[in-house]
Protein backbone atom coordinates (compact mmCIF):
# COMPACT_ATOMS: atom_id res chain seq x y z
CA UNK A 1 58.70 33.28 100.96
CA UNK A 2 55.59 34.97 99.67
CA UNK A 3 52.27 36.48 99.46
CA UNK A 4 48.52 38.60 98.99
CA UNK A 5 45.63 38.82 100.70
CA UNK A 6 42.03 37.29 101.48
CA UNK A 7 42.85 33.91 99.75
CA UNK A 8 41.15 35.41 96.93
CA UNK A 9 42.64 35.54 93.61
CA UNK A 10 43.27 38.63 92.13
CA UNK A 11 41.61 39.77 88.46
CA UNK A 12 43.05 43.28 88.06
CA UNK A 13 44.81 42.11 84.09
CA UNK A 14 48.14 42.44 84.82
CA UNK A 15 49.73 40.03 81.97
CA UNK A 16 49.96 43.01 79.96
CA UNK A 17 52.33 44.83 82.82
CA UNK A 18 50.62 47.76 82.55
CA UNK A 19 51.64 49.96 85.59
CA UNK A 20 49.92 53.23 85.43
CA UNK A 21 47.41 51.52 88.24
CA UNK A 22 50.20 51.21 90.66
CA UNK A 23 50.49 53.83 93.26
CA UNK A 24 53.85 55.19 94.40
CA UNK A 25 56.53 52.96 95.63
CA UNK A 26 59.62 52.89 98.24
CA UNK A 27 61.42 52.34 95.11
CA UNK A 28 61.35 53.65 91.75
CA UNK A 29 62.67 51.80 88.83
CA UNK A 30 63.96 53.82 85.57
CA UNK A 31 64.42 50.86 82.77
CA UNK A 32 67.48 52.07 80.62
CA UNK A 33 67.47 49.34 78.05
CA UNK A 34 65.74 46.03 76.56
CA UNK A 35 66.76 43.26 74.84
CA UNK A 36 64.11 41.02 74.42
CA UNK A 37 62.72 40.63 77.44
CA UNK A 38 65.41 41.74 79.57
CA UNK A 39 66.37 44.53 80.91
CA UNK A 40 68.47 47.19 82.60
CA UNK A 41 67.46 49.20 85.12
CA UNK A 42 68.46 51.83 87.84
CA UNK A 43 66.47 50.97 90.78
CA UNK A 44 66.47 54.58 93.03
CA UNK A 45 66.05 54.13 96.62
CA UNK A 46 66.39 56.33 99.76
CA UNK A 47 69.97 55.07 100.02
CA UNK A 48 71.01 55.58 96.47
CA UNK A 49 70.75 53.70 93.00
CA UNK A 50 70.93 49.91 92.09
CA UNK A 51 72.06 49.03 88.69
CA UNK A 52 70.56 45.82 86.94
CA UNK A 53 70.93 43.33 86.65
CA UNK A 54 72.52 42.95 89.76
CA UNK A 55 74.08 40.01 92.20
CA UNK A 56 73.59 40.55 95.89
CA UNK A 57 76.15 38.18 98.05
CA UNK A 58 74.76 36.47 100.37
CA UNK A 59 75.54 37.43 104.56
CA UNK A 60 73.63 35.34 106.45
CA UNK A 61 74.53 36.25 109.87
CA UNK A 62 75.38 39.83 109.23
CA UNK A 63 79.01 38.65 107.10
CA UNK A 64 79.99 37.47 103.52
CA UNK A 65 81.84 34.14 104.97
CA UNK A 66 85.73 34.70 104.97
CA UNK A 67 85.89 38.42 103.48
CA UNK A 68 85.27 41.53 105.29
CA UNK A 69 82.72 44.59 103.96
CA UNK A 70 85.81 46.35 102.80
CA UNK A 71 85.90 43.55 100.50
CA UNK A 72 82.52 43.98 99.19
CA UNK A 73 83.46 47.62 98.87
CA UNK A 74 86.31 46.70 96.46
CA UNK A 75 84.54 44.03 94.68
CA UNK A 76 81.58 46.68 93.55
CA UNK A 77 78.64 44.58 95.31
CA UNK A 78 75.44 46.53 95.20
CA UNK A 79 73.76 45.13 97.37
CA UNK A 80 73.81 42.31 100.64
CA UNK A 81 71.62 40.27 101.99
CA UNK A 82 70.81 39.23 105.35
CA UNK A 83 68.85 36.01 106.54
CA UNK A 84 66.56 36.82 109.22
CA UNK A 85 66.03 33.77 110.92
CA UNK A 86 70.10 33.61 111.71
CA UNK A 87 69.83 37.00 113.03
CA UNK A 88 66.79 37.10 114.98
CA UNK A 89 68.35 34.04 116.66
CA UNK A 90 71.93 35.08 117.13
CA UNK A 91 72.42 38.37 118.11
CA UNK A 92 68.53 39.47 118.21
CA UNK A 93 67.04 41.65 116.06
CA UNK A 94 66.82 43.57 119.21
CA UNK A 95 70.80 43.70 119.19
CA UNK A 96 70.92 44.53 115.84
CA UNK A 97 68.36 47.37 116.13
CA UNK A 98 69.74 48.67 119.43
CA UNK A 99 73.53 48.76 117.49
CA UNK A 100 72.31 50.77 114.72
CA UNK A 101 70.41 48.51 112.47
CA UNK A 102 72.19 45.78 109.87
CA UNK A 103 74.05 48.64 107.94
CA UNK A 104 75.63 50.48 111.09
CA UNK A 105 76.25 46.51 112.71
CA UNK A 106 78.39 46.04 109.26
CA UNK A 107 79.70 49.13 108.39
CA UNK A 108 78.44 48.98 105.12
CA UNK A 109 77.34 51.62 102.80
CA UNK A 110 75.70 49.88 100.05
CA UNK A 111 72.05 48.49 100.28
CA UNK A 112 70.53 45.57 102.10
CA UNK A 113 67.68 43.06 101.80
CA UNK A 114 66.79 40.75 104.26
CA UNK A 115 64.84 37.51 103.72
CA UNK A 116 61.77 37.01 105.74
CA UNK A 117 63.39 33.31 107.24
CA UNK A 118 60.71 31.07 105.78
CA UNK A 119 63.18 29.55 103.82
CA UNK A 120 65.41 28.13 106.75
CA UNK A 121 62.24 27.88 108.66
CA UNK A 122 60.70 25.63 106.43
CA UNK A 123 63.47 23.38 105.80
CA UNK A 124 63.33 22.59 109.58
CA UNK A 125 60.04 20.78 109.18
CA UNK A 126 57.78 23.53 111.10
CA UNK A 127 54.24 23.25 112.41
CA UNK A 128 52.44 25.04 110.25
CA UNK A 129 49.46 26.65 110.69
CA UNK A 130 48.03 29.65 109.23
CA UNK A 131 48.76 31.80 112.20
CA UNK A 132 52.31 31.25 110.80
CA UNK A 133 55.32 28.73 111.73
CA UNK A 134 56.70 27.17 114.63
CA UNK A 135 60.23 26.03 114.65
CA UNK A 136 63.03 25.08 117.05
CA UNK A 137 66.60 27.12 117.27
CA UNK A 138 69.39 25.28 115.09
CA UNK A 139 71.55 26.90 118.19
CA UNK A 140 69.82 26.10 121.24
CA UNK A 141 66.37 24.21 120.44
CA UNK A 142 64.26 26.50 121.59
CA UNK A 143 60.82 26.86 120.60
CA UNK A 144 60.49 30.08 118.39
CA UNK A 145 57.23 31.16 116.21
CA UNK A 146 57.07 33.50 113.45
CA UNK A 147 53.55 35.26 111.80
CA UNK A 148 53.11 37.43 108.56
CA UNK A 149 53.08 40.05 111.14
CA UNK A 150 56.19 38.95 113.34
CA UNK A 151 58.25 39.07 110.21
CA UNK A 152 57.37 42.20 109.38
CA UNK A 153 58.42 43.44 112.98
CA UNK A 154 61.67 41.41 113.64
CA UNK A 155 62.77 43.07 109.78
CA UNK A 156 62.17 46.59 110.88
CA UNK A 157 64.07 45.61 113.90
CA UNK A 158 67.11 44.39 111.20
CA UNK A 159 66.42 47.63 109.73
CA UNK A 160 67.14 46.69 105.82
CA UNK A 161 66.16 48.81 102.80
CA UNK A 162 64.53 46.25 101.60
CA UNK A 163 62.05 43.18 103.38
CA UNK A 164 60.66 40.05 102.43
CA UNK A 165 57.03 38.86 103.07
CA UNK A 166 56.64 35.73 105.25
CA UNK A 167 55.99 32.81 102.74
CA UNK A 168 55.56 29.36 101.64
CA UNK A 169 57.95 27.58 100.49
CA UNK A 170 57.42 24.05 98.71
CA UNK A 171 60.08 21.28 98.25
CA UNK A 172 60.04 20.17 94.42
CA UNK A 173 58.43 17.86 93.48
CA UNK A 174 55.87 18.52 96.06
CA UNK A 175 51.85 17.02 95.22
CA UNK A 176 49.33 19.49 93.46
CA UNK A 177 47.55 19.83 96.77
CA UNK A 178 50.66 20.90 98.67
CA UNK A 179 51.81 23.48 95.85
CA UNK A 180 48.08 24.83 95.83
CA UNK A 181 48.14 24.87 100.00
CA UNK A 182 51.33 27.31 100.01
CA UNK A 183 49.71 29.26 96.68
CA UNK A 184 46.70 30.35 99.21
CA UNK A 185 48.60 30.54 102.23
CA UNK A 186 51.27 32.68 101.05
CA UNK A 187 48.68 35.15 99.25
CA UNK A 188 46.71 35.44 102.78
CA UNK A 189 50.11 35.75 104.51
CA UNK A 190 51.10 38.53 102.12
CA UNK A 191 48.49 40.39 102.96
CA UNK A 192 48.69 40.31 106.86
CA UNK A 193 52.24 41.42 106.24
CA UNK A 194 50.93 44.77 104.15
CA UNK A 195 48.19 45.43 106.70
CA UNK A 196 51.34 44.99 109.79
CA UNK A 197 53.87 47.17 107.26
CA UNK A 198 54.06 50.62 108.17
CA UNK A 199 56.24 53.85 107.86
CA UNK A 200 58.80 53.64 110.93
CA UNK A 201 61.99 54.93 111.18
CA UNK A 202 64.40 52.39 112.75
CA UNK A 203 68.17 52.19 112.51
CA UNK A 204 67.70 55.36 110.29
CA UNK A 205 65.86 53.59 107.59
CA UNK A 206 62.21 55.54 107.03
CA UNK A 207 61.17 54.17 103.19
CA UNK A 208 61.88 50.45 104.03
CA UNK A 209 60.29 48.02 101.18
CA UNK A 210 58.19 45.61 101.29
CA UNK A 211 58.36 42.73 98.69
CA UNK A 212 56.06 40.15 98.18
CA UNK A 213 56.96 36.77 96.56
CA UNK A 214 55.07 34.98 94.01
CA UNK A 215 55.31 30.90 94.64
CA UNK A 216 53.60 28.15 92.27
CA UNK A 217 56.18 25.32 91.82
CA UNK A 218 56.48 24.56 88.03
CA UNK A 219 52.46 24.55 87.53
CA UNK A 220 52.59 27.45 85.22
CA UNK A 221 48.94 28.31 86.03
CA UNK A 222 49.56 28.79 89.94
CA UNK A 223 52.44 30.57 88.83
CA UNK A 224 50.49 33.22 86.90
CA UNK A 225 47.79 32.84 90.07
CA UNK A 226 50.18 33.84 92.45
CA UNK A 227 51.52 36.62 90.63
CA UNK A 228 48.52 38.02 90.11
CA UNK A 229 47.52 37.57 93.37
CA UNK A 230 50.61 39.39 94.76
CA UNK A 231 50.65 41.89 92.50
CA UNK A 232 47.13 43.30 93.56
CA UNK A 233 48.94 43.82 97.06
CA UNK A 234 50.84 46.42 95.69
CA UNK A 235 54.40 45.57 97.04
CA UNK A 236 57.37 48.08 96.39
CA UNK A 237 58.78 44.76 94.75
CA UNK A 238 58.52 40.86 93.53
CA UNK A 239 60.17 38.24 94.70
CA UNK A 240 59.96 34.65 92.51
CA UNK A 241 60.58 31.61 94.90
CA UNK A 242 59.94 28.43 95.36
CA UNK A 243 62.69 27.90 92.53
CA UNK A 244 65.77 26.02 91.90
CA UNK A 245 64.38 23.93 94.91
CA UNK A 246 64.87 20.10 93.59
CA UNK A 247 63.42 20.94 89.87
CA UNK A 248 65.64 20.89 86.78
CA UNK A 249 65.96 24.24 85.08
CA UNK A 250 64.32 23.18 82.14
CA UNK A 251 61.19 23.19 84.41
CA UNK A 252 62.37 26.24 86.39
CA UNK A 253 62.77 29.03 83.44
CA UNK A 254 59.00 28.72 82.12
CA UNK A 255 57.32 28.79 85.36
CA UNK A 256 59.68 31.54 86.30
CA UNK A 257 58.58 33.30 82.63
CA UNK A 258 55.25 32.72 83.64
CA UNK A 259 55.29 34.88 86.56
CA UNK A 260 57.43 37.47 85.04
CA UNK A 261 54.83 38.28 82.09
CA UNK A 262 52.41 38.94 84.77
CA UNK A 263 54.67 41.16 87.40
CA UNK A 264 54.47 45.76 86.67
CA UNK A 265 57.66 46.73 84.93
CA UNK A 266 58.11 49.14 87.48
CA UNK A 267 59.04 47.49 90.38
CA UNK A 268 62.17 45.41 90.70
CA UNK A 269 61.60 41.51 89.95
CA UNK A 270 64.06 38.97 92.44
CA UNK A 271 64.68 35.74 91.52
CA UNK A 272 65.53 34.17 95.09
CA UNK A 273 67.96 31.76 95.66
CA UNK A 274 69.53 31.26 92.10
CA UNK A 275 73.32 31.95 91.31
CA UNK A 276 74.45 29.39 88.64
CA UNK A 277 76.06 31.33 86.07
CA UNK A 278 73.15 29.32 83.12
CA UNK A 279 70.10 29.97 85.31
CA UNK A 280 71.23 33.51 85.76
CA UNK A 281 71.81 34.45 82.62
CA UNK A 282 68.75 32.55 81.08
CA UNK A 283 66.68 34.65 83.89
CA UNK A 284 67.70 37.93 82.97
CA UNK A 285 67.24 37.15 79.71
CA UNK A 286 63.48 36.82 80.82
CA UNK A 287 63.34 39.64 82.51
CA UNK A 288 65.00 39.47 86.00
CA UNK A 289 66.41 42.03 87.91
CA UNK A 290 67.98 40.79 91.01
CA UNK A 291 69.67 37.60 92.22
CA UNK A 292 71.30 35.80 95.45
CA UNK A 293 72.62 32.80 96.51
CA UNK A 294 74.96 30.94 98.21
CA UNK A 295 76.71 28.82 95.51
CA UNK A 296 79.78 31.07 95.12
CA UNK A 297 80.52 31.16 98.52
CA UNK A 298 79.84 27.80 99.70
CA UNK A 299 81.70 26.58 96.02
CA UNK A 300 84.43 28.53 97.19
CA UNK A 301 84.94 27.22 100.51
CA UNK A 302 85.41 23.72 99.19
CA UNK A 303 88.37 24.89 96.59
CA UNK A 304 85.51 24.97 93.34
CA UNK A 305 86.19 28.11 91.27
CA UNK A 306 84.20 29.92 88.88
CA UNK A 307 85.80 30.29 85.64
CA UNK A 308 85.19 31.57 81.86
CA UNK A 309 86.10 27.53 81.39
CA UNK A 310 83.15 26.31 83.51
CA UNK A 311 83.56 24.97 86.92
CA UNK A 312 87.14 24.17 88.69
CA UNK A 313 88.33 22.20 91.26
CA UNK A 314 91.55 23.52 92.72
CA UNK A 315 92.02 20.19 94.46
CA UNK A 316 92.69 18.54 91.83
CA UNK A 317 96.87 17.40 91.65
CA UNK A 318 97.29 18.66 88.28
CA UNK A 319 97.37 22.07 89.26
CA UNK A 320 99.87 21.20 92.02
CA UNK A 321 102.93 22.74 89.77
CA UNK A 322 100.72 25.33 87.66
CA UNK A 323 101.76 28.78 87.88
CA UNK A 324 99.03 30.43 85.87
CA UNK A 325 96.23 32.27 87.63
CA UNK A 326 92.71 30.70 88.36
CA UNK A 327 91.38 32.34 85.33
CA UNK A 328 93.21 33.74 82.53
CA UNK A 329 90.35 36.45 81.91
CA UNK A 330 89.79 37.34 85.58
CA UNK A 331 90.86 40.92 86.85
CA UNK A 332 90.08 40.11 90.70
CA UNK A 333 93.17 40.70 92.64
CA UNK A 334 93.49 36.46 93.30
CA UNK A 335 94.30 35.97 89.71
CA UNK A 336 97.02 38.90 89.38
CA UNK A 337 98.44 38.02 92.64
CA UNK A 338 98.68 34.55 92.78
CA UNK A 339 98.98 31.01 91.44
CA UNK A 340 96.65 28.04 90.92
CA UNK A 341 99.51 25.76 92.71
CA UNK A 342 99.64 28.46 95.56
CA UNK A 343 95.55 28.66 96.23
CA UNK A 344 96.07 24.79 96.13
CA UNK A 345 98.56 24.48 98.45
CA UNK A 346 96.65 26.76 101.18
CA UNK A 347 93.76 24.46 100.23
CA UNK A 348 95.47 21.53 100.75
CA UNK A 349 96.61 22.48 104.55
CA UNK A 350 93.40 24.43 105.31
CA UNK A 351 94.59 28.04 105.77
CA UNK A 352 91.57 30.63 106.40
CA UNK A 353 92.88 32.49 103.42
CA UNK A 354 92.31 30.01 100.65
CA UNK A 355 88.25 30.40 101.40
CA UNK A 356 89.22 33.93 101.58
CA UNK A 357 90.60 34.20 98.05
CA UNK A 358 88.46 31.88 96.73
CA UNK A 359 85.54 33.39 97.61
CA UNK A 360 87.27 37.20 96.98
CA UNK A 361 87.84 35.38 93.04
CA UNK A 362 84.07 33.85 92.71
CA UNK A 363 82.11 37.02 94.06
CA UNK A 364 84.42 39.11 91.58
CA UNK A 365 83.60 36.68 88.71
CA UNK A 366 79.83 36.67 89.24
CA UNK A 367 79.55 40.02 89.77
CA UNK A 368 81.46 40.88 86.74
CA UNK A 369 79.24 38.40 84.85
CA UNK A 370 76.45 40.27 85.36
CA UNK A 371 77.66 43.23 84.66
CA UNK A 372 78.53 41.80 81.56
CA UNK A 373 74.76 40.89 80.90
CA UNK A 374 73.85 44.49 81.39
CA UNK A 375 76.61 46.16 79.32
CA UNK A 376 75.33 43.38 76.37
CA UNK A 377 71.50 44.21 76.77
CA UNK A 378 72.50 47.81 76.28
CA UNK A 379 73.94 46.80 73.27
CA UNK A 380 71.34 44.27 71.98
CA UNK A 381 74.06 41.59 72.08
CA UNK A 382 72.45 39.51 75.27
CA UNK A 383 72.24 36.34 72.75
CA UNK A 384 76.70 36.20 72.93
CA UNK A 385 76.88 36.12 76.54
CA UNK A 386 74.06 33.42 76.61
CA UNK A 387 75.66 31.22 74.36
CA UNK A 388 79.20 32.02 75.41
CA UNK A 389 78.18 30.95 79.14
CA UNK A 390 75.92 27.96 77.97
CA UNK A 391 79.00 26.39 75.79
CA UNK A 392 81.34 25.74 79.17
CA UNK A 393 78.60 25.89 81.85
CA UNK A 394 75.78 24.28 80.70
């Protein structure tokens, strides 16, 4: 979710991003190219280098549903993302810690990010107060409460590179007063979470990042509030949430520009939650680094396939006797391997491996969509990709 301090609103000018006020970061971000507003970036880190714009597949409880990390290996994922609240649940963040952190638990060699759990916290109707959230267990119903400060804590625990802030986040449409409410309380959240952030070295990670999150609905003026606000904390990076949350995106992308214009260039911007293959490349054309979200995964699971076409349902009985691959243009190994009619089939008697390959086909797609983005905003030819993916996915 998201945050500052005090409950005061900030005033330091940031709308021009000027960021020779900012002091050093966890992370330091070299941008390569623009188009426009977007851009791409190497984001350097203790563990390596992220290239933007990047995708990071979503692992809830420590997994990418039906594939393994080799997969993500082979599929050239930068980065993966954890959800605390899972985790702190079921194993324990203790468990985690004690087995090495969430890299060692996976075996994985890339980066990771962990959400703070306000998302899943809020959407379970918590008391709310501004010591922070209580919630009951999806698993077991017990009572469980988590602070600015507890989040911080249980996250070291997880051991991530990167770590969100504990925020607010608003259904939309939510009432002015309710948007305003999780504005202030996220901003005096965010800064309990600096003040509880400090240097440790658990699991092996010493330089873990902090990022705050800027929230605001679709008022563009809380938007550009709460960025300033959160950008006077000083985080390592931004988060943008309280999107794609119930509003259309023709109300998401300017409150999501408004925040943007007011965010330093030199620390990685992350839209949360957003993955359709319009939204994403509409936000990078503003100026987005980093994405995640479920839809590929969950689409997959329920035989829906990403394609250069737009959207597919493998259910469907026409493609009962096709023998071409799910997407002509798609390298992933699904499409050179195998059929439409055969993914159908193992759909149709619910084998393990159709979610398999159908999520193995829509990570690949995604990810190679955004790499797409950044090979085309190196060339100053963003504007093709934007229309080319509007015209079948719009």
């Amino acid at each position: 979710m998201s945050g500052r301090a005090g409950g005061d609103a900030g005033g330091m000018g940031h709308g021009d991003n000027d960021a020779t006020a900012f002091g050093a970061a966890v992370l330091h971000v070299d941008v390569e190219a623009n188009d426009g507003a977007a851009r791409a970036t190497t984001i350097h880190s203790h563990r390596g280098v992220i290239r933007t714009p990047a995708f990071m597949p979503v692992g809830t409880r420590g997994t990418v549903r039906a594939i393994g990390t080799d997969d993500l290996e082979r599929l050239g994922a930068q980065v993966v993302l954890g959800n605390t609240y899972h985790l702190m649940l079921r194993p324990g963040a203790d468990v985690v810690g004690a087995l090495g952190g969430l890299n060692r638990f996976m075996a994985w060699e890339g980066h990771t990010i962990t959400d703070s759990g306000g998302f899943q916290v809020f959407s379970l109707e918590p008391k709310v107060t501004n010591e922070g959230a209580t919630f009951r267990s999806t698993y077991d119903g017990s009572s469980h409460t988590l602070t600015p400060e507890s989040a911080v804590a249980v996250q070291q625990l997880l051991g991530a590179d990167i770590q969100m802030v504990l925020d607010v986040c608003p259904p939309l449409p939510s009432s002015a007063e309710v948007v305003r409410a999780a504005v202030d309380r996220t901003a005096q959240w965010a800064g309990r979470a600096v003040e509880a952030h400090r240097p440790v070295r658990v699991a092996g990670v010493s330089e873990q990042a902090l990022f705050g999150i800027v929230q605001g609905g679709v008022d563009l003026a809380l938007r550009v509030e709460s960025a300033e606000r959160t950008v006077d904390r000083r985080f390592d990076g931004y988060g943008i949430g309280g999107l794609s949350v119930g509003e259309t995106r023709d109300e998401m992308l300017p409150a999501l520009a408004a925040a943007l214009a007011h965010l330093p260039v030199d620390r990685p911007r992350y839209l949360m939650g957003v993955g359709d293959p319009v939204s994403v490349v509409e936000a990078i054309a503003l100026g987005v680094d980093l994405f995640d979200c479920v839809l590929p995964t969950r689409l997959a699971r329920h035989g829906t396939l990403l394609t250069g076409s737009g959207r597919m349902n493998l259910r469907n009985a026409r493609f009962a006797f096709d023998d071409g691959p799910i997407d002509p243009g798609c390298t992933c190994m699904v499409c050179e391997r195998h059929s439409r009619g055969y993914i159908r089939h193992l759909l149709q008697v619910r084998e393990q491996s159709a979610a398999r390959y159908c999520t193995l086909h829509n990570l690949h797609w995604l990810l190679r969509l955004v790499d797409r983005t950044r090979a085309a905003i190196v060339l100053g030819s963003l504007d093709e990709v934007r229309r080319e993916v509007a015209e079948h996915w719009s």
